[in-house]
N, C-alpha and C. Protein backbone atom coordinates (compact mmCIF):
# COMPACT_ATOMS: atom_id res chain seq x y z
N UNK A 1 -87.30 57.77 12.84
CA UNK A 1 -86.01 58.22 13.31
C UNK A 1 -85.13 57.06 13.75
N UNK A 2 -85.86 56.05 14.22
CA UNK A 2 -84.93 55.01 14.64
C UNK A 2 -84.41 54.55 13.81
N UNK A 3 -85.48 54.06 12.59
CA UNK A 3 -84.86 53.17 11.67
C UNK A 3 -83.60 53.92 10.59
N UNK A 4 -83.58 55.14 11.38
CA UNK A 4 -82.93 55.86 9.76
C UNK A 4 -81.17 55.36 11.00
N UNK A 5 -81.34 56.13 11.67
CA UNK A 5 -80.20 55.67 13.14
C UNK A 5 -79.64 54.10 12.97
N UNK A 6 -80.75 53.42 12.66
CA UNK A 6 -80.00 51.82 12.82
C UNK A 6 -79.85 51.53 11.78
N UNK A 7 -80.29 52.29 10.52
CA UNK A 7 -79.33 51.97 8.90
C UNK A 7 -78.67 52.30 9.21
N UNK A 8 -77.55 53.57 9.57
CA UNK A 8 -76.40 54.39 9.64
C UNK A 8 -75.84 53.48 10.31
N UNK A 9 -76.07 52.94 11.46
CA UNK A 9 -75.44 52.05 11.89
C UNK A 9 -75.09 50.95 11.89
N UNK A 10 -75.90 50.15 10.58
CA UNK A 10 -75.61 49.11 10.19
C UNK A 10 -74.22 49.14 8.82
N UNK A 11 -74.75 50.52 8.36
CA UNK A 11 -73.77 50.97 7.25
C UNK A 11 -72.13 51.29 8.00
N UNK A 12 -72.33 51.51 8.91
CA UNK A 12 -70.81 51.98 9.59
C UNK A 12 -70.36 50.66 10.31
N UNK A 13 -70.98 50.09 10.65
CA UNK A 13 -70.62 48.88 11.07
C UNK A 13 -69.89 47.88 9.68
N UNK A 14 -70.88 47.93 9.06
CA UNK A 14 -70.46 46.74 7.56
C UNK A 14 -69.47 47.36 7.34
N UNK A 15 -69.28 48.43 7.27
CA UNK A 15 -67.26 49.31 6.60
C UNK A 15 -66.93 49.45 7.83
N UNK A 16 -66.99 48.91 8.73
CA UNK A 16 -65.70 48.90 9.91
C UNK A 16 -65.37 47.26 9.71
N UNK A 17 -66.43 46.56 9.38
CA UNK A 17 -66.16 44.83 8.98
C UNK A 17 -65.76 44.40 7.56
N UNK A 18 -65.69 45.57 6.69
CA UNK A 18 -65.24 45.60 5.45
C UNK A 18 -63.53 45.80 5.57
N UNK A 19 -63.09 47.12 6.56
CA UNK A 19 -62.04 47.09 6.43
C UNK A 19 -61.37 45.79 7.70
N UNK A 20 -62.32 45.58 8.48
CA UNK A 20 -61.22 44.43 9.12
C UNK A 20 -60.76 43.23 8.33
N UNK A 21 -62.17 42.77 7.38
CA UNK A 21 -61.76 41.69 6.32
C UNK A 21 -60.31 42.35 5.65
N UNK A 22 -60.74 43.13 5.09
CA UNK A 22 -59.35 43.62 4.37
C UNK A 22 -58.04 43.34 5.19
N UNK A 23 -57.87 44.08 6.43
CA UNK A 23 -56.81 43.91 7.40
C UNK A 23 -56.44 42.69 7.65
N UNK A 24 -57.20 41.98 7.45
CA UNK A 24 -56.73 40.28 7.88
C UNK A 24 -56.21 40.09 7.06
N UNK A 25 -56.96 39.76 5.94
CA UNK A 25 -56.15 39.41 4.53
C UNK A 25 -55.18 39.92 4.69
N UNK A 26 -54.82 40.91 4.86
CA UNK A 26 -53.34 42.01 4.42
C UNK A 26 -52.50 41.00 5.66
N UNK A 27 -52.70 40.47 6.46
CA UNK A 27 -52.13 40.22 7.70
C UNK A 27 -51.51 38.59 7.45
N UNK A 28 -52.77 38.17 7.11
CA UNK A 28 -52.17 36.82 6.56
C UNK A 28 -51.58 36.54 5.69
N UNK A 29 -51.18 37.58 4.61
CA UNK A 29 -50.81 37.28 3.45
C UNK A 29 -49.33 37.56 3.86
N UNK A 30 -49.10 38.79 4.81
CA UNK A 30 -47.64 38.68 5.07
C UNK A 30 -47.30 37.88 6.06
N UNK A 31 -47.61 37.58 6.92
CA UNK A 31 -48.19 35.93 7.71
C UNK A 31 -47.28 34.95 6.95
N UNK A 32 -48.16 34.87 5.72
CA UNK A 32 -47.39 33.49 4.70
C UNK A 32 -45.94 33.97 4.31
N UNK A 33 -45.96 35.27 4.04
CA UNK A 33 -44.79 35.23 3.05
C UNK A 33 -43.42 35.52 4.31
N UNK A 34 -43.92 35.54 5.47
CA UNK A 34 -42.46 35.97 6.49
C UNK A 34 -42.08 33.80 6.23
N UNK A 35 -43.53 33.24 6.77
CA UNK A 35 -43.37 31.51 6.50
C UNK A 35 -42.20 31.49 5.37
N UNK A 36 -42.65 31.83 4.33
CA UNK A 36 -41.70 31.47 2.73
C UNK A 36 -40.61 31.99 3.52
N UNK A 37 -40.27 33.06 4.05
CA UNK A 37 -38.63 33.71 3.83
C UNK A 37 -37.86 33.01 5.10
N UNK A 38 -38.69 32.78 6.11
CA UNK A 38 -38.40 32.14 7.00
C UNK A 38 -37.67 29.83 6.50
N UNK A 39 -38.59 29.78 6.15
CA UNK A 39 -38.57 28.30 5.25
C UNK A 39 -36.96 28.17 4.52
N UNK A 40 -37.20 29.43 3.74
CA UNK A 40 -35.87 29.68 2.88
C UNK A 40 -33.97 29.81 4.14
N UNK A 41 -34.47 30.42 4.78
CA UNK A 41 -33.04 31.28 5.60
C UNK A 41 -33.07 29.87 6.51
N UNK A 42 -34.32 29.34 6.91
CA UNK A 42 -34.10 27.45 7.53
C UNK A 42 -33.23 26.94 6.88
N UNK A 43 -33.44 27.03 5.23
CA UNK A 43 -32.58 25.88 4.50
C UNK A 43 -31.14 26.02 4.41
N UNK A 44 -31.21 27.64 4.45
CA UNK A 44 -29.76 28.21 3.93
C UNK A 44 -28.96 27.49 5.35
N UNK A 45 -29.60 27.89 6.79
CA UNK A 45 -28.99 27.49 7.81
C UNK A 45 -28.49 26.54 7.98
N UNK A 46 -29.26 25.23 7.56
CA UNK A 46 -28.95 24.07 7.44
C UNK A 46 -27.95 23.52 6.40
N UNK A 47 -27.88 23.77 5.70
CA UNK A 47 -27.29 23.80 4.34
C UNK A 47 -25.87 24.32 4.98
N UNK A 48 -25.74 25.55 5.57
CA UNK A 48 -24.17 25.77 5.93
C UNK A 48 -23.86 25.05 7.38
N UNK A 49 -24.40 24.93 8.14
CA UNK A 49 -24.18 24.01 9.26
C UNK A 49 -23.70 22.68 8.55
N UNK A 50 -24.45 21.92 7.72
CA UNK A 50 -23.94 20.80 7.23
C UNK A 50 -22.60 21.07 6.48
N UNK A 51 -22.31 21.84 5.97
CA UNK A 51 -21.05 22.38 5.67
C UNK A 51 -19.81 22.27 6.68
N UNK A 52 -20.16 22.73 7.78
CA UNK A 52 -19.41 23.49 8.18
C UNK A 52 -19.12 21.82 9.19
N UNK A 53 -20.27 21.12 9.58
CA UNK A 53 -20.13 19.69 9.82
C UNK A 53 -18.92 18.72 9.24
N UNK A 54 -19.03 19.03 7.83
CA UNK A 54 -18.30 18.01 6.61
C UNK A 54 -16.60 18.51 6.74
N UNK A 55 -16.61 20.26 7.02
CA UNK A 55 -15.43 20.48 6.85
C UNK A 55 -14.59 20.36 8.41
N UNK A 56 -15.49 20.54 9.42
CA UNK A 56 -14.95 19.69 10.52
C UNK A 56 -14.42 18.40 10.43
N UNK A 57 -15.36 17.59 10.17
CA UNK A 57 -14.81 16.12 9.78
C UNK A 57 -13.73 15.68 9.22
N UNK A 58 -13.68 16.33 8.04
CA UNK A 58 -12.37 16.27 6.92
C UNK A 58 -11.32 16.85 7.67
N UNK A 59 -11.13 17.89 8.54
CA UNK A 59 -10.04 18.73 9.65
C UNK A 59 -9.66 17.63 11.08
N UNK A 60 -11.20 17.12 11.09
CA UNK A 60 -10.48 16.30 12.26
C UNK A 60 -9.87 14.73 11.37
N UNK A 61 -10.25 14.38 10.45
CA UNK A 61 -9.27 13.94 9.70
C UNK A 61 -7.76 13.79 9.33
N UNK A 62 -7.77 14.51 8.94
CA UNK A 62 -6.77 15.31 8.50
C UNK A 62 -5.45 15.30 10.15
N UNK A 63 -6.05 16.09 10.64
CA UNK A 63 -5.53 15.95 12.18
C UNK A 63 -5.28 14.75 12.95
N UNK A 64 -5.85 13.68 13.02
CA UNK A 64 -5.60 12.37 13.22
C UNK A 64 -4.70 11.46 12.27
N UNK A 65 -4.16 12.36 11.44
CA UNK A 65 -3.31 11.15 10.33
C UNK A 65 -1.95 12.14 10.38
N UNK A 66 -2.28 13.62 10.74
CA UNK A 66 -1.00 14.26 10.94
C UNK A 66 -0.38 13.98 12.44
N UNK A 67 -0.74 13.67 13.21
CA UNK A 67 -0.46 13.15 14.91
C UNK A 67 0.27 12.61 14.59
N UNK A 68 2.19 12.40 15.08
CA UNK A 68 3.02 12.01 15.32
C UNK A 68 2.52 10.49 16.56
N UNK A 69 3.40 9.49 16.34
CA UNK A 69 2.98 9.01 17.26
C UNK A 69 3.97 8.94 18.23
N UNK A 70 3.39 8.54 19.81
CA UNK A 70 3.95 8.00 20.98
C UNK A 70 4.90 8.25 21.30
N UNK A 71 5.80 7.72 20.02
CA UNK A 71 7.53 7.93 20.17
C UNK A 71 8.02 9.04 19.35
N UNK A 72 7.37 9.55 18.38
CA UNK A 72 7.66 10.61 17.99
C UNK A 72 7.55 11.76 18.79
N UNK A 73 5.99 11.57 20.03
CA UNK A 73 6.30 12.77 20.18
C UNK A 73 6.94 12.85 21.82
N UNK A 74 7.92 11.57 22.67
CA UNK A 74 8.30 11.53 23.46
C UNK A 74 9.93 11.96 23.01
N UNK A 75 9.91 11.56 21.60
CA UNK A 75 11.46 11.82 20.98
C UNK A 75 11.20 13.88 20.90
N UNK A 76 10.31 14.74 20.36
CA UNK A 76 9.76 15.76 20.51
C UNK A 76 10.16 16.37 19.27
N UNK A 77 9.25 15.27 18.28
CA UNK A 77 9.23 16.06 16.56
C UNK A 77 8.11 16.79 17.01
N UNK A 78 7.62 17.32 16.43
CA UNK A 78 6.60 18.49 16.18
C UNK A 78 6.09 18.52 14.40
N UNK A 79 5.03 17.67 14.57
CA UNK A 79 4.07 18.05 12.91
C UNK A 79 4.44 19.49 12.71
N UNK A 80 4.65 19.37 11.23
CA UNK A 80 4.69 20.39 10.35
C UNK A 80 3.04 21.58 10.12
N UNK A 81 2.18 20.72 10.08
CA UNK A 81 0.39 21.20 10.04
C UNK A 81 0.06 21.47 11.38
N UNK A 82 1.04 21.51 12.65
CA UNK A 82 0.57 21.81 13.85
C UNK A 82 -0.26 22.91 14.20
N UNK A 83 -0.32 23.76 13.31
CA UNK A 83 -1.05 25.03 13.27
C UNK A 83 -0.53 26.05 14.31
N UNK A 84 0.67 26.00 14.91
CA UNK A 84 1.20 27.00 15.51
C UNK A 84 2.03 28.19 15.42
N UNK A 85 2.49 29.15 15.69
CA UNK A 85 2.87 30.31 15.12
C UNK A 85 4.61 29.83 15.65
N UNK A 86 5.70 30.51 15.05
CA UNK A 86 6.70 30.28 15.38
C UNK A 86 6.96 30.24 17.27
N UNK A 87 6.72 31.13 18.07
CA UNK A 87 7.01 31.16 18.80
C UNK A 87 6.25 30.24 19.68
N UNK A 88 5.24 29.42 19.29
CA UNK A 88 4.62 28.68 19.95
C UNK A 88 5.57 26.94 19.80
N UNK A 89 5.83 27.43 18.52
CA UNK A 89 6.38 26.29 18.52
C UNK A 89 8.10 26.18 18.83
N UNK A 90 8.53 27.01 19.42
CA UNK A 90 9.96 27.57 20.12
C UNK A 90 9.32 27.12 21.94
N UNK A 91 8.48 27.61 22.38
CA UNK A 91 8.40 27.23 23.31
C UNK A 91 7.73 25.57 23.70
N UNK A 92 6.87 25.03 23.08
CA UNK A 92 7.02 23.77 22.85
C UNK A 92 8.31 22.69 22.74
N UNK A 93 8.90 23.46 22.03
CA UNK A 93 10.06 22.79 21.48
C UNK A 93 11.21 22.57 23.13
N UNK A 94 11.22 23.70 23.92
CA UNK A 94 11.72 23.99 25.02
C UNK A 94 10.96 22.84 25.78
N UNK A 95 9.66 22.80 26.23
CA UNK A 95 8.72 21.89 27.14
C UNK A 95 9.41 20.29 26.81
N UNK A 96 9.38 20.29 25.49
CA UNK A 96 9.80 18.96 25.08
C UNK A 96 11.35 18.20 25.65
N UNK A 97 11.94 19.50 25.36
CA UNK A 97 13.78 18.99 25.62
C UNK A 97 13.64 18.74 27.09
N UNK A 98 13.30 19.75 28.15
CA UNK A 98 12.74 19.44 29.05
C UNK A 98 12.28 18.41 30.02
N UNK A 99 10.92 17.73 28.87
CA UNK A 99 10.78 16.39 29.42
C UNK A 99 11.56 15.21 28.88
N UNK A 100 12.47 15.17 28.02
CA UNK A 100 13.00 14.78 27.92
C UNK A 100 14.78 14.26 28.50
N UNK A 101 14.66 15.22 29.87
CA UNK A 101 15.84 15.17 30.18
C UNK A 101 15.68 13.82 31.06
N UNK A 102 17.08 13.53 31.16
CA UNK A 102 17.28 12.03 32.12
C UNK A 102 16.31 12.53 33.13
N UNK A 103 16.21 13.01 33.67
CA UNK A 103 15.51 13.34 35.48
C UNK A 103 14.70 14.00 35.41
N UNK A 104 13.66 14.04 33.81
CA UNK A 104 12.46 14.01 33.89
C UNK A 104 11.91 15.44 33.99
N UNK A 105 12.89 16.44 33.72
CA UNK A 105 12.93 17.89 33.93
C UNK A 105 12.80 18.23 35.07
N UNK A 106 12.64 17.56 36.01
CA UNK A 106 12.93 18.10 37.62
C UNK A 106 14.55 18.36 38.37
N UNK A 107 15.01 19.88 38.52
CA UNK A 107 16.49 19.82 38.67
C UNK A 107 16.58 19.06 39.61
């Protein structure tokens, strides 16, 4: 009687360790493949960050060669690429005349 008890139980045991092998496998295998998709959406990240790096650069570029200088902007031209909406640049335009008065815009 025992021995028939501790086959059964060796048999239920080996298929409870049959399916954990299985479960692992199944576990690691998507394990690896989140790695791959993960690896991939890394590169993409990087890949547009460096983008987005290059097109900063070229903007702050760009922006440093459109800057009026010193006297241009104490005389109060205003760049054309200023990136402001009309009324921003109406009230600017006001700040400027402003400081520009003999007495420094203080009545």
């Amino acid at each position: 009687m025992v021995t028939v008890l501790t086959m059964l139980e060796f048999f239920r045991v080996k298929k409870e360790l049959s399916e954990i092998k299985r479960r692992q496998d199944e576990l690691e295998n998507q394990f690896k493949q989140i790695e791959l998709e993960w690896d991939e959406t890394y590169d993409k990240v990087r890949t547009l960050f460096a983008r987005i790096a290059k097109r900063q650069d070229r903007a702050k570029g760009e922006v440093l060669q459109d800057q009026p200088s010193s006297s241009d902007a104490s005389e109060g031209f205003i760049t054309q690429n200023s990136g402001l909406t009309e009324r921003q640049r109406q009230v600017q335009a006001q700040i400027m005349a402003r400081r520009n008065r003999p007495n420094g815009g203080v009545h």
